[in-house]
N, C-alpha and C. Protein backbone atom coordinates (compact mmCIF):
# COMPACT_ATOMS: atom_id res chain seq x y z
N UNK A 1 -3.97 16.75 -2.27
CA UNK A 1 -3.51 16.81 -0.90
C UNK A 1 -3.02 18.23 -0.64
N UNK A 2 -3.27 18.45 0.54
CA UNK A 2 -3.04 19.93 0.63
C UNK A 2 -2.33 19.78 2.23
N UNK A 3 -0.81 20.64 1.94
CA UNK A 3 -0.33 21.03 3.37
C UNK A 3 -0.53 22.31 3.99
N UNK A 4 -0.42 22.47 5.58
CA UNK A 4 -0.74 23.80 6.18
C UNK A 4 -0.14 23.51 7.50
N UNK A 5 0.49 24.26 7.86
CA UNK A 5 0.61 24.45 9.15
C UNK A 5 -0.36 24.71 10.41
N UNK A 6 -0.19 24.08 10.78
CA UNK A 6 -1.19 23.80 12.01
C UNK A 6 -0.88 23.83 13.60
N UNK A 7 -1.27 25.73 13.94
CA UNK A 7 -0.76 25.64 15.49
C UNK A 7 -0.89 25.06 16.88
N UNK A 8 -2.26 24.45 16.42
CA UNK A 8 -2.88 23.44 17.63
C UNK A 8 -1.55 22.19 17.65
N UNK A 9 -0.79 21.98 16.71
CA UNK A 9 -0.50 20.72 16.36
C UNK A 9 1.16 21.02 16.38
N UNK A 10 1.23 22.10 15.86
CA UNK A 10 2.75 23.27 15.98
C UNK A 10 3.79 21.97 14.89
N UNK A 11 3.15 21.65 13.49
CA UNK A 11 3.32 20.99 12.87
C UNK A 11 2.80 21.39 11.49
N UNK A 12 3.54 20.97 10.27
CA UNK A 12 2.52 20.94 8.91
C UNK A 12 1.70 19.54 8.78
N UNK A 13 0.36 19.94 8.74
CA UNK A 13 -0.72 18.98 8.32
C UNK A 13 -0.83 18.35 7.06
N UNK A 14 -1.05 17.40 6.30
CA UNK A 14 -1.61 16.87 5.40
C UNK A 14 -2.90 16.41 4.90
N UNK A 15 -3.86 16.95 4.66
CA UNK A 15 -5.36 16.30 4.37
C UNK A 15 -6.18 16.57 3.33
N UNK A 16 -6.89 15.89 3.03
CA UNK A 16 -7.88 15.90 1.37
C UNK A 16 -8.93 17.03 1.92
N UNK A 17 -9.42 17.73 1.14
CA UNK A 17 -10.95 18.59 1.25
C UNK A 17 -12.00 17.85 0.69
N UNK A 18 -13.11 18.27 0.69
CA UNK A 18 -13.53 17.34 0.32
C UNK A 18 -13.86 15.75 0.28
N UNK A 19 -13.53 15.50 -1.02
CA UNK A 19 -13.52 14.16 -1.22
C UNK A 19 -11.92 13.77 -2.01
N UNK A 20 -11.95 12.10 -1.98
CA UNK A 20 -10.48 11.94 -2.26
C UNK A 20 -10.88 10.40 -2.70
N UNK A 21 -10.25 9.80 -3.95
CA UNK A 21 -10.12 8.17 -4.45
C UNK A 21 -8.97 7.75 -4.45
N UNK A 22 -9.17 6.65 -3.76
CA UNK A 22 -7.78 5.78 -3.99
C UNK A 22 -7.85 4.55 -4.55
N UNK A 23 -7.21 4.22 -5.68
CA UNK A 23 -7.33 3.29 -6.32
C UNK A 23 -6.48 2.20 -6.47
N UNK A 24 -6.46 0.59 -6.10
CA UNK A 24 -5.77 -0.45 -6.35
C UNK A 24 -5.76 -1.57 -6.99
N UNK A 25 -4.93 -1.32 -8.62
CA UNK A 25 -5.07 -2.57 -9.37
C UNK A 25 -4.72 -3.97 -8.55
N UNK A 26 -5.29 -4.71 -8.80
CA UNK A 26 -4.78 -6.02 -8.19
C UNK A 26 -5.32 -7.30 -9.47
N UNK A 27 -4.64 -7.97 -9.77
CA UNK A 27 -4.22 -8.97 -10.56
C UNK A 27 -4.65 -10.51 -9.95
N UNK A 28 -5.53 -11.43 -10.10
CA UNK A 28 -6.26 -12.84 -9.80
C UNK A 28 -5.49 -13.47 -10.53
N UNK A 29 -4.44 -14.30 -9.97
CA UNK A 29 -4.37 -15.17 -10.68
C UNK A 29 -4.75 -17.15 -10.28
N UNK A 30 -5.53 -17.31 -11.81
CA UNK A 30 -6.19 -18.52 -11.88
C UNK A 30 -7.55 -18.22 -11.31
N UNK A 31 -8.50 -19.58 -11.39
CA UNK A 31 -9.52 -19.19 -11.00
C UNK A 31 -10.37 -19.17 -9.35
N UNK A 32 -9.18 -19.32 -8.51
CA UNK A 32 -9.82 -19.26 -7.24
C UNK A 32 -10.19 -18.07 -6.99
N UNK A 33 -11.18 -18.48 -5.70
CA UNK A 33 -12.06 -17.11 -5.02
C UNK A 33 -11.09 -16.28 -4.11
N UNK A 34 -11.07 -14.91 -4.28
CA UNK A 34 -9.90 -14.59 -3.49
C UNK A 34 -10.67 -12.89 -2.66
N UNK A 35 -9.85 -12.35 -1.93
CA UNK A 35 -10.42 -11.76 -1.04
C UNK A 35 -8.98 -10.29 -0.98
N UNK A 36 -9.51 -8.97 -0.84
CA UNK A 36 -8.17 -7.86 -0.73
C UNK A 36 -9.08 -7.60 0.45
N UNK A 37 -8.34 -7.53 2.13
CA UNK A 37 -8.99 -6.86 2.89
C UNK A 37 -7.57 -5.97 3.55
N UNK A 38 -7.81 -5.28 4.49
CA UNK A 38 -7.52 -4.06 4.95
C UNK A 38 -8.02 -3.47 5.75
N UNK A 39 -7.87 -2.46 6.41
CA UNK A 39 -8.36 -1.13 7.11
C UNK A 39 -8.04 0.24 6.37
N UNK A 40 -9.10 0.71 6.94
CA UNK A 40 -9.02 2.77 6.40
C UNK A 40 -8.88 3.23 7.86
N UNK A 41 -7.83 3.92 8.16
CA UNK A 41 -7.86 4.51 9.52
C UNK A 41 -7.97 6.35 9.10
N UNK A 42 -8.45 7.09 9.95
CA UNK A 42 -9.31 9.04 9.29
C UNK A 42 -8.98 9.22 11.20
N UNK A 43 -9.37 10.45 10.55
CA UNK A 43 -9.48 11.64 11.78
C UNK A 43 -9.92 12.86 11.09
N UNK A 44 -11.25 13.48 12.54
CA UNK A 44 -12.18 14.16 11.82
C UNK A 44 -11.91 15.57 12.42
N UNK A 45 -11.62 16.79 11.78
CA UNK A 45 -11.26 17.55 12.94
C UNK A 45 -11.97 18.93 12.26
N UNK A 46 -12.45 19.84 13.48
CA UNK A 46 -12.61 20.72 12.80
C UNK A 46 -11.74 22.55 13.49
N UNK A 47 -11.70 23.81 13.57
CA UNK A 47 -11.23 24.46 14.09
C UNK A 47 -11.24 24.53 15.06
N UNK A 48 -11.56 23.91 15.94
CA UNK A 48 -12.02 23.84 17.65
C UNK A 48 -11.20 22.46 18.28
N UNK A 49 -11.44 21.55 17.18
CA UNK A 49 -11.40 19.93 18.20
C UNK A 49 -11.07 18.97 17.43
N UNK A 50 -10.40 17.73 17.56
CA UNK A 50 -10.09 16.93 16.54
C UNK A 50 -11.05 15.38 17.29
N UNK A 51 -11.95 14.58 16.79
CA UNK A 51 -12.32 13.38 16.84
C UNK A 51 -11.05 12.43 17.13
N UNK A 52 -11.32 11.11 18.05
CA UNK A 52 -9.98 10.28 17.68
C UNK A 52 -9.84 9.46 16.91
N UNK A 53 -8.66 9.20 16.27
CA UNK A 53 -8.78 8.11 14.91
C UNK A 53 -9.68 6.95 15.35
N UNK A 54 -10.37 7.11 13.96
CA UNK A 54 -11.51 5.79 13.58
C UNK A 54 -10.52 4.58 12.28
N UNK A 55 -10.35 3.44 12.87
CA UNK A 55 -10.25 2.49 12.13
C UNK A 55 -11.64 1.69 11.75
N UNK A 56 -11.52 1.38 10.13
CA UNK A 56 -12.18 0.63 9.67
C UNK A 56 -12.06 -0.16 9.17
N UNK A 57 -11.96 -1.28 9.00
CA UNK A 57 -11.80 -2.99 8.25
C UNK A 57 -12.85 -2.64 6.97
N UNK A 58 -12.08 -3.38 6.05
CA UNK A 58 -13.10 -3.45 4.79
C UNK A 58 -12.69 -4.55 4.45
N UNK A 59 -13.37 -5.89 3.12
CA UNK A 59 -12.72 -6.84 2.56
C UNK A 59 -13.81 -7.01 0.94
N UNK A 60 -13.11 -7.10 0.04
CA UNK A 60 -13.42 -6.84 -1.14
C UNK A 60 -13.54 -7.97 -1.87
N UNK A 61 -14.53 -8.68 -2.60
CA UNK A 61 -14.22 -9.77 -2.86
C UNK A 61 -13.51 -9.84 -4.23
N UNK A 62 -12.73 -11.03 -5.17
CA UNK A 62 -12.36 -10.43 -6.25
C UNK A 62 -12.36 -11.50 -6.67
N UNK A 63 -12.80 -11.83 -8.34
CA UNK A 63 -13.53 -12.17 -8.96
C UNK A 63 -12.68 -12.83 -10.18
């Protein structure tokens, strides 16, 4: 993660370059079918203009 100040924003920023993993143990217990869902919410910006946040739903099945 990398911070910077940002005058469009007249704030310090936080954001990955690149690419970035996030990882979550999660623990089943017994043998039912079970489900981790969520959203990923981003914003895409570049020196000119920022996109508006994109939410995304995901659901994972687990086993």
């Amino acid at each position: 993660m990398k911070t910077e100040f940002d005058p469009n924003f007249k704030s310090d920023m936080k954001f990955y370059e690149s690419n970035v993993s996030f990882v979550q143990k999660i623990k089943v217990k017994g043998k039912a079918n079970a489900q981790a869902k969520g959203t990923v919410e981003f914003m895409v910006c570049d020196d000119h203009q920022c996109l508006p946040p994109t939410e995304v739903p995901f659901t994972v099945s687990l086993k």
